[in-house]
Protein backbone atom coordinates (compact mmCIF):
# COMPACT_ATOMS: atom_id res chain seq x y z
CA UNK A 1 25.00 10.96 12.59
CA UNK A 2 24.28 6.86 12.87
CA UNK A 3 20.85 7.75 11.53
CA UNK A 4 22.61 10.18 8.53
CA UNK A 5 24.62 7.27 7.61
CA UNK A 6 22.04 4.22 7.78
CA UNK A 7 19.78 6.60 5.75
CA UNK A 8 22.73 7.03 2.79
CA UNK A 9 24.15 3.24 2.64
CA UNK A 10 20.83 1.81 3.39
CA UNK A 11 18.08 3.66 2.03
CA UNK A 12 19.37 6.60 -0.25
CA UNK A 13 22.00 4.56 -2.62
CA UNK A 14 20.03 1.20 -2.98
CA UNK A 15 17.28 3.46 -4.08
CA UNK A 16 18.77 5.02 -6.99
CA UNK A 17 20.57 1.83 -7.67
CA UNK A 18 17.24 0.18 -8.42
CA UNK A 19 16.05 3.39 -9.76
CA UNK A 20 18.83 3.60 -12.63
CA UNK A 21 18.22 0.06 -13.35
CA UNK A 22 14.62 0.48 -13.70
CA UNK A 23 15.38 2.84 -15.75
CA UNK A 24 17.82 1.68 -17.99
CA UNK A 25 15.61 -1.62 -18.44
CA UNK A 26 13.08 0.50 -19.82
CA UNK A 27 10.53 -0.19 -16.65
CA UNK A 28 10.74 4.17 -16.10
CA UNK A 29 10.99 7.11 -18.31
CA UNK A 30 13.35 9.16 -18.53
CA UNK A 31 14.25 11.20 -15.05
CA UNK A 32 12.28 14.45 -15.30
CA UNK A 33 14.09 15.76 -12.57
CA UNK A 34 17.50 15.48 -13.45
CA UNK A 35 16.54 16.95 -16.84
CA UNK A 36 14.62 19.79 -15.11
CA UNK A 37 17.55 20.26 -13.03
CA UNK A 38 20.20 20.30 -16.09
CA UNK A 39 17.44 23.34 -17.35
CA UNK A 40 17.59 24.98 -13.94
CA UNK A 41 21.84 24.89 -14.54
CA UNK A 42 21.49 26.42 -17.71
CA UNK A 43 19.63 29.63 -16.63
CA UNK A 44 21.57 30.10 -14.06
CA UNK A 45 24.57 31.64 -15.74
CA UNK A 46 22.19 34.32 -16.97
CA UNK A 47 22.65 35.90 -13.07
CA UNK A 48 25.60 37.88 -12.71
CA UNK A 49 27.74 38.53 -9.48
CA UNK A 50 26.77 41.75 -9.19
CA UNK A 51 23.19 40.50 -8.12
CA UNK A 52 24.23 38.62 -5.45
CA UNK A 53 25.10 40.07 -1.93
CA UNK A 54 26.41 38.95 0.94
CA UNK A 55 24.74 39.29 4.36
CA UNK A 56 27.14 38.72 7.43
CA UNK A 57 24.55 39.11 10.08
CA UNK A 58 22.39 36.37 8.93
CA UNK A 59 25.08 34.67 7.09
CA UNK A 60 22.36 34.34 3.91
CA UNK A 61 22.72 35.41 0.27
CA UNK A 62 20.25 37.95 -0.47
CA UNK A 63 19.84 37.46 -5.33
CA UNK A 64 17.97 39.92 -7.16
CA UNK A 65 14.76 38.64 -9.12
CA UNK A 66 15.50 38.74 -12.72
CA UNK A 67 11.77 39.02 -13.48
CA UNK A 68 11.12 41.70 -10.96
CA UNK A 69 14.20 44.09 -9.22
CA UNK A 70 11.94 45.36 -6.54
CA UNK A 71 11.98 41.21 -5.24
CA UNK A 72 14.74 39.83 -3.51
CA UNK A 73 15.35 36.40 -2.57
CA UNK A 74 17.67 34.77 0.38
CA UNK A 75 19.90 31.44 -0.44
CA UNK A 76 21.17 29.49 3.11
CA UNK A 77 24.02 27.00 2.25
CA UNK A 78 24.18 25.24 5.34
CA UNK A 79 20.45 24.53 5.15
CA UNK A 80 20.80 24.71 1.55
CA UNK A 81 17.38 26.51 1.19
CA UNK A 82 16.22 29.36 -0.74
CA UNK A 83 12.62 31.79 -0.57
CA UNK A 84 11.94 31.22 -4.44
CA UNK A 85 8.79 29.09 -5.25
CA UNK A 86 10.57 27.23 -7.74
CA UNK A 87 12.87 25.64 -5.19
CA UNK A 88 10.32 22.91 -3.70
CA UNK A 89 10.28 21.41 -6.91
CA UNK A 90 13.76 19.58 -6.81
CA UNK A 91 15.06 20.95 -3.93
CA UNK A 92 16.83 22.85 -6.23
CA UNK A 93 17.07 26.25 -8.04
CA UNK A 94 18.75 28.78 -10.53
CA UNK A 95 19.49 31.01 -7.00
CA UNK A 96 21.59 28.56 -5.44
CA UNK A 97 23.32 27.36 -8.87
CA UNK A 98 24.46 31.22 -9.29
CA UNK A 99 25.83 31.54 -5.44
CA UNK A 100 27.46 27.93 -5.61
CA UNK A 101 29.08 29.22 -9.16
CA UNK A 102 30.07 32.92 -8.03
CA UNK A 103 31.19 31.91 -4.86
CA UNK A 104 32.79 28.59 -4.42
CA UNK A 105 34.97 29.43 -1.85
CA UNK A 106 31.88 29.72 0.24
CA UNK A 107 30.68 26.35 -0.53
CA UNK A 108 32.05 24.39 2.65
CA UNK A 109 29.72 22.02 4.62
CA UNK A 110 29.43 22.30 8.15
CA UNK A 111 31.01 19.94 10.55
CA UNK A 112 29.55 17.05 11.09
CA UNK A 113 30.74 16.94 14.72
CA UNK A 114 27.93 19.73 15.29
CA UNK A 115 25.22 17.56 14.66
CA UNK A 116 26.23 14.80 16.89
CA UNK A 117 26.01 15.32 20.88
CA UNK A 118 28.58 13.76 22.62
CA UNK A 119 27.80 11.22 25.27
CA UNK A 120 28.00 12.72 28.61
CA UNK A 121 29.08 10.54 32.07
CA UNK A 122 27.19 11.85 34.72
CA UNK A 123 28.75 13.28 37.89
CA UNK A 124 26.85 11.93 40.28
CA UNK A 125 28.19 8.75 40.76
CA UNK A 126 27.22 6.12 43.91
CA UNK A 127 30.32 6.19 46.70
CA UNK A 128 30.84 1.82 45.75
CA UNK A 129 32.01 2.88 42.29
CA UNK A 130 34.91 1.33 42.26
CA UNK A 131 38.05 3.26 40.08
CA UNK A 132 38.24 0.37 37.44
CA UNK A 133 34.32 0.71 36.59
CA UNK A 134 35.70 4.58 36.12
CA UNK A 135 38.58 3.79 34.30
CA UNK A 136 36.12 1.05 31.74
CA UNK A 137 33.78 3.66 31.56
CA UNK A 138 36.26 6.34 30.57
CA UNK A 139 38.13 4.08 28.04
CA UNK A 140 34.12 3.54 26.24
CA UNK A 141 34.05 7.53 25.80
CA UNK A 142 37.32 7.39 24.88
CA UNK A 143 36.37 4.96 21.89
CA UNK A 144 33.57 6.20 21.37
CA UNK A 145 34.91 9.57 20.66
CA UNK A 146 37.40 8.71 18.11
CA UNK A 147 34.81 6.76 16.27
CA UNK A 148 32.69 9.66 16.20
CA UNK A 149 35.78 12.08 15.32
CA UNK A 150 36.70 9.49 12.27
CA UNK A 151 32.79 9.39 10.53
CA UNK A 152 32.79 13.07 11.06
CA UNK A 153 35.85 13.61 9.21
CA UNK A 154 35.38 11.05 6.66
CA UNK A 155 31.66 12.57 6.30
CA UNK A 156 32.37 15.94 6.10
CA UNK A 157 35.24 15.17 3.67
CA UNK A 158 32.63 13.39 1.66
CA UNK A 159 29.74 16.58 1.96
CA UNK A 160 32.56 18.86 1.03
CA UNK A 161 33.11 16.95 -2.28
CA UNK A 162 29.65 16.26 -3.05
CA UNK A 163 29.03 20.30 -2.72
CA UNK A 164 31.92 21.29 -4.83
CA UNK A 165 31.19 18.79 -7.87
CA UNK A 166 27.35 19.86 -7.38
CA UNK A 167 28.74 23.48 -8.11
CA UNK A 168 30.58 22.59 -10.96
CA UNK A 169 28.00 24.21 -13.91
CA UNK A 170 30.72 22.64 -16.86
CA UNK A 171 31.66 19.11 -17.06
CA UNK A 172 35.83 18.33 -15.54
CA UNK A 173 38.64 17.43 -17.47
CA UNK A 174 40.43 15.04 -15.41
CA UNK A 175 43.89 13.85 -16.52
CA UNK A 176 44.80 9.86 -15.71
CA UNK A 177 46.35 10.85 -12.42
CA UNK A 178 42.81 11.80 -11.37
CA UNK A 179 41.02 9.54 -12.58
CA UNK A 180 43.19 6.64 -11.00
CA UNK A 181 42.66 8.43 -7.64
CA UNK A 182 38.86 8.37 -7.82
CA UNK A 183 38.64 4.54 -8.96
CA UNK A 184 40.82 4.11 -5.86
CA UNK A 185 38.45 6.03 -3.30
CA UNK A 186 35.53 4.53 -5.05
CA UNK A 187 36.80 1.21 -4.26
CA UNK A 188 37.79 1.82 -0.82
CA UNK A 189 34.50 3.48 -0.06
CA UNK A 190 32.73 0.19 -1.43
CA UNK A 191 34.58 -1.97 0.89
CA UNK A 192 33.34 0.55 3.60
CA UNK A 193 30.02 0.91 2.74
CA UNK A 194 30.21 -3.64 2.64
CA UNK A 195 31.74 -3.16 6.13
CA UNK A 196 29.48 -0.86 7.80
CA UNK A 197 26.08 -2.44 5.92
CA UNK A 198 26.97 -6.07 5.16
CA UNK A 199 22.90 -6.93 4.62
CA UNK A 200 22.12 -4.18 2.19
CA UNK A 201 18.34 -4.90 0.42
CA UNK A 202 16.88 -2.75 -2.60
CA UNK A 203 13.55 -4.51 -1.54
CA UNK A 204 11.79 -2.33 1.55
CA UNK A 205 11.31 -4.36 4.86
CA UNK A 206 8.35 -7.21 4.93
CA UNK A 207 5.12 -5.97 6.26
CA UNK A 208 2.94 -7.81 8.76
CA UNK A 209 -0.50 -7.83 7.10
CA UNK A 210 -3.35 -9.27 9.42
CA UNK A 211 -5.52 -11.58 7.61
CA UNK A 212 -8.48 -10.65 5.78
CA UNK A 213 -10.75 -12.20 8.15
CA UNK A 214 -14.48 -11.55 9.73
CA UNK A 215 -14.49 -7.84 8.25
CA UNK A 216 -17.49 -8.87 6.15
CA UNK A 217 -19.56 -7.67 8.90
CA UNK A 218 -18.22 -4.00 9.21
CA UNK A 219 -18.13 -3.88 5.49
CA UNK A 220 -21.85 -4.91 4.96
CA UNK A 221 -23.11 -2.11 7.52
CA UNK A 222 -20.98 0.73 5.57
CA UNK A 223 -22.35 -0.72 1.88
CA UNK A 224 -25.90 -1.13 3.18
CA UNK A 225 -26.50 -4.44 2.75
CA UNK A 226 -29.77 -6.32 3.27
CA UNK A 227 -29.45 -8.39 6.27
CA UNK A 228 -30.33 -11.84 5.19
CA UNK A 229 -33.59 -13.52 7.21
CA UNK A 230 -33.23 -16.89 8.19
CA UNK A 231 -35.88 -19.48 6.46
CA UNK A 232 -39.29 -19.07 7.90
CA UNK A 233 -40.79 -22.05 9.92
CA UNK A 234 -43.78 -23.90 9.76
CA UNK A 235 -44.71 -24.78 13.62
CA UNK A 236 -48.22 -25.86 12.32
CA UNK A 237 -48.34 -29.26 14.42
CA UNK A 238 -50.45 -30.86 11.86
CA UNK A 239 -48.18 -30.01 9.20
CA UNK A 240 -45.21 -32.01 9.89
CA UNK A 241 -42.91 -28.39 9.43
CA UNK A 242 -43.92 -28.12 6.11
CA UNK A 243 -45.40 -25.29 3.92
CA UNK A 244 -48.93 -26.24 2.73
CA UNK A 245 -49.15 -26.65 -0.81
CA UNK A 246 -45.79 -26.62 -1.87
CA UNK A 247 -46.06 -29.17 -4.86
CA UNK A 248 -48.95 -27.04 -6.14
CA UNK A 249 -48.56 -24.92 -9.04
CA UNK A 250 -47.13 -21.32 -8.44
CA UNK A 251 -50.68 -20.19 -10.12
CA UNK A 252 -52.80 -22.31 -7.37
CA UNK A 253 -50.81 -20.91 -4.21
């Protein structure tokens, strides 16, 4: 659950922060996804209810293919997956759209509590454990646990929202009332998010990069390079190291 909620405040929503500016400053085009998914929305309504059943077993919606009745497809909302191919696209499909819009009652998130695993105390304990080292130790799980118990509401209060305006195929009317109460919770859950991530960058985290030093040497043997020969010698004694005939003309050597 830590990791769920590092990934949102510190990854997910500085990501499309910068993204949306990027885009607005003209750096992007336009986001093909979004407009794929608005497309995806749209042909949706074409699937009726009647399409859609209900499987209790697996707990799975099983859709009828529009293009072919003899295919069926299965849509899982608490993995919020479906068979089509379409769906790896965006993560998204016409399927799900239909069986969030039929069946919105249906359209619950699971409890966060489920994916977090409590913190045992272990019952083997040495016989010098005093009962106050007990008694600290109890009073950490004891924290602990409402800590837990308060993200897991607040987060599955939050998932429960996010999946019901997701649903939503036609855009709310909200009255002044409403409105109000989400510039409120907006504001609060800024102050949270400021709380719980005070050192928030849109930039990713600075790489170590060795330097680019004595690789020339593994480089030249994969490119084939000549190995360059030292400058020959001239050990004749009566020579004084030096090439005979050097100052004569490159015709007369």
């Amino acid at each position: 659950l830590d990791h769920l909620i590092h990934v949102l405040y510190d990854v997910a929503i500085p990501h499309f922060i910068a993204r949306h500016r990027r885009q607005a400053m003209g750096f992007e085009g336009p986001d093909l996804g979004l407009k794929h998914r608005m497309k995806v929305i749209e042909r949706a309504k074409s699937i009726s209810k009647e399409d859609i059943q209900y499987d209790p077993e697996t707990g799975k919606y099983i859709i009828r293919s529009q293009a072919d009745p003899e295919i069926f497809y299965e849509v899982d909302l608490d993995a919020y997956d479906c068979t089509c191919l379409s769906f790896p696209l965006i993560r998204f499909c016409k399927h799900i759209c239909a069986v969030q819009h039929h069946f919105p009652e249906e359209n619950l998130a699971l409890p966060v509590n489920l994916l977090s695993t409590p913190r045992e105390i272990s019952s083997e304990s040495d016989s010098d454990d005093s009962e106050e080292e007990l008694e600290e130790i109890t009073q950490d799980v004891d924290s602990d646990r409402e800590s837990r118990d308060a993200i897991a509401a607040l987060t599955q209060r939050l998932q429960s929202m996010a999946l019901l305006l997701r649903g939503q195929t036609t855009p709310l009317q909200l009255d002044e009332a409403q409105r109000k109460s989400i510039s409120d919770a907006t504001r609060v859950l800024d102050h949270l998010s400021i709380d719980l991530a005070p050192a928030i960058s849109i930039l990713p985290a600075k790489v170590k990069v060795a330097p680019n030093q004595h690789s020339w040497s593994e480089t030249r043997a994969v490119m084939g390079v000549p190995v360059k020969s030292h400058k020959r010698k001239h050990l004749d004694p009566y020579a004084g190291n030096e090439r005979s005939g050097k100052k004569a003309k490159a015709d007369a050597r």
